[in-house]
C-alpha atoms as a PDB file:
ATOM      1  CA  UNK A   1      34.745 -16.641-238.582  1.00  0.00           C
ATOM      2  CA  UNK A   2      35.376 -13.035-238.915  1.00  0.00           C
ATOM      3  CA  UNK A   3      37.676 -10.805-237.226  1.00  0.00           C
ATOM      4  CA  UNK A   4      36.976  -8.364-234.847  1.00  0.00           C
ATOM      5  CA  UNK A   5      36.271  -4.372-235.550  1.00  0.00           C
ATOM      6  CA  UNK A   6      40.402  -3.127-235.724  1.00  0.00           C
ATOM      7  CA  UNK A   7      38.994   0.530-233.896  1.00  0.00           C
ATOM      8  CA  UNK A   8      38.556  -0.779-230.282  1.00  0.00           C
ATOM      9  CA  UNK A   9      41.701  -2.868-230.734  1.00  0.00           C
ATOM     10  CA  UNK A  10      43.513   0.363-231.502  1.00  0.00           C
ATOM     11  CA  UNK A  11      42.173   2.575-228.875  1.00  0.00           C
ATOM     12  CA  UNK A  12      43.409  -0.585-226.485  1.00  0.00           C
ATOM     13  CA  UNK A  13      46.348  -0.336-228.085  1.00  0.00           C
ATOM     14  CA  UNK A  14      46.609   3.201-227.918  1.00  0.00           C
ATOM     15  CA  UNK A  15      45.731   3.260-224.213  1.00  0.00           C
ATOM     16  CA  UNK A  16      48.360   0.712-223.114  1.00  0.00           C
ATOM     17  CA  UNK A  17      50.845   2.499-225.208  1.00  0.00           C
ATOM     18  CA  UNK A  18      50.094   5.675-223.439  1.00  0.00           C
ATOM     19  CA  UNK A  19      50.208   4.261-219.960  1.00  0.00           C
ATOM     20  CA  UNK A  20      53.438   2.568-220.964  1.00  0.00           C
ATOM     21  CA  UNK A  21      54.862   5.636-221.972  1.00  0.00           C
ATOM     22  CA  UNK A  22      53.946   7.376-218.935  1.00  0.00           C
ATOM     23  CA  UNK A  23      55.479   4.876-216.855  1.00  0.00           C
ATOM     24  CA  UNK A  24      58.868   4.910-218.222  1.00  0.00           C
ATOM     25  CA  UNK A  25      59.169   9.061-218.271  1.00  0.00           C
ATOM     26  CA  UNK A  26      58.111   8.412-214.393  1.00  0.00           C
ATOM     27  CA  UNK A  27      61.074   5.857-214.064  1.00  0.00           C
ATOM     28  CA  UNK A  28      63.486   7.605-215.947  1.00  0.00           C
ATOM     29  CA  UNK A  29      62.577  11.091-214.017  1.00  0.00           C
ATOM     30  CA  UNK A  30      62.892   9.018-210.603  1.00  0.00           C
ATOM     31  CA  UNK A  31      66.330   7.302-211.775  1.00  0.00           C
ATOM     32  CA  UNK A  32      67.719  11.317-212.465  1.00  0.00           C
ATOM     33  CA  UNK A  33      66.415  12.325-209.174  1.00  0.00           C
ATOM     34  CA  UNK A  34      68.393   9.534-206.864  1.00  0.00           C
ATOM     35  CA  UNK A  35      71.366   9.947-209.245  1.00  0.00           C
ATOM     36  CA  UNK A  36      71.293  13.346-208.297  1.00  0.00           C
ATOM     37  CA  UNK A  37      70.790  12.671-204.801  1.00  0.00           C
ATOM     38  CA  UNK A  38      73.330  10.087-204.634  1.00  0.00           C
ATOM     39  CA  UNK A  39      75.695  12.696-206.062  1.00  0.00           C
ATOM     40  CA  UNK A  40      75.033  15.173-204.032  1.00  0.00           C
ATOM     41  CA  UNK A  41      75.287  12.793-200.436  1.00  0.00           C
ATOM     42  CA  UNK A  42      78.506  11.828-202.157  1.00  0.00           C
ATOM     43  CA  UNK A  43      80.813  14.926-202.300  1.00  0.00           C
END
């Protein structure tokens, strides 16, 4: 049995990575935004 070709494993890996990474600057950016809004509708 041999193991598959480690390149289009990586660029999988890579991909996911990516998209993961995207997400999270995309939640973090929303959680700044409604802190700021909740800020602001607070004072």
């Amino acid at each position: 049995m041999t193991l598959p070709d480690p390149d289009p494993i990586r660029g999988r890996q890579k991909g996911r990575a990516l998209v993961m990474g995207l997400a999270l600057g995309a939640f973090v950016v929303l959680m700044f935004f409604v802190s700021i809004a909740k800020m602001s509708v607070g004072s």
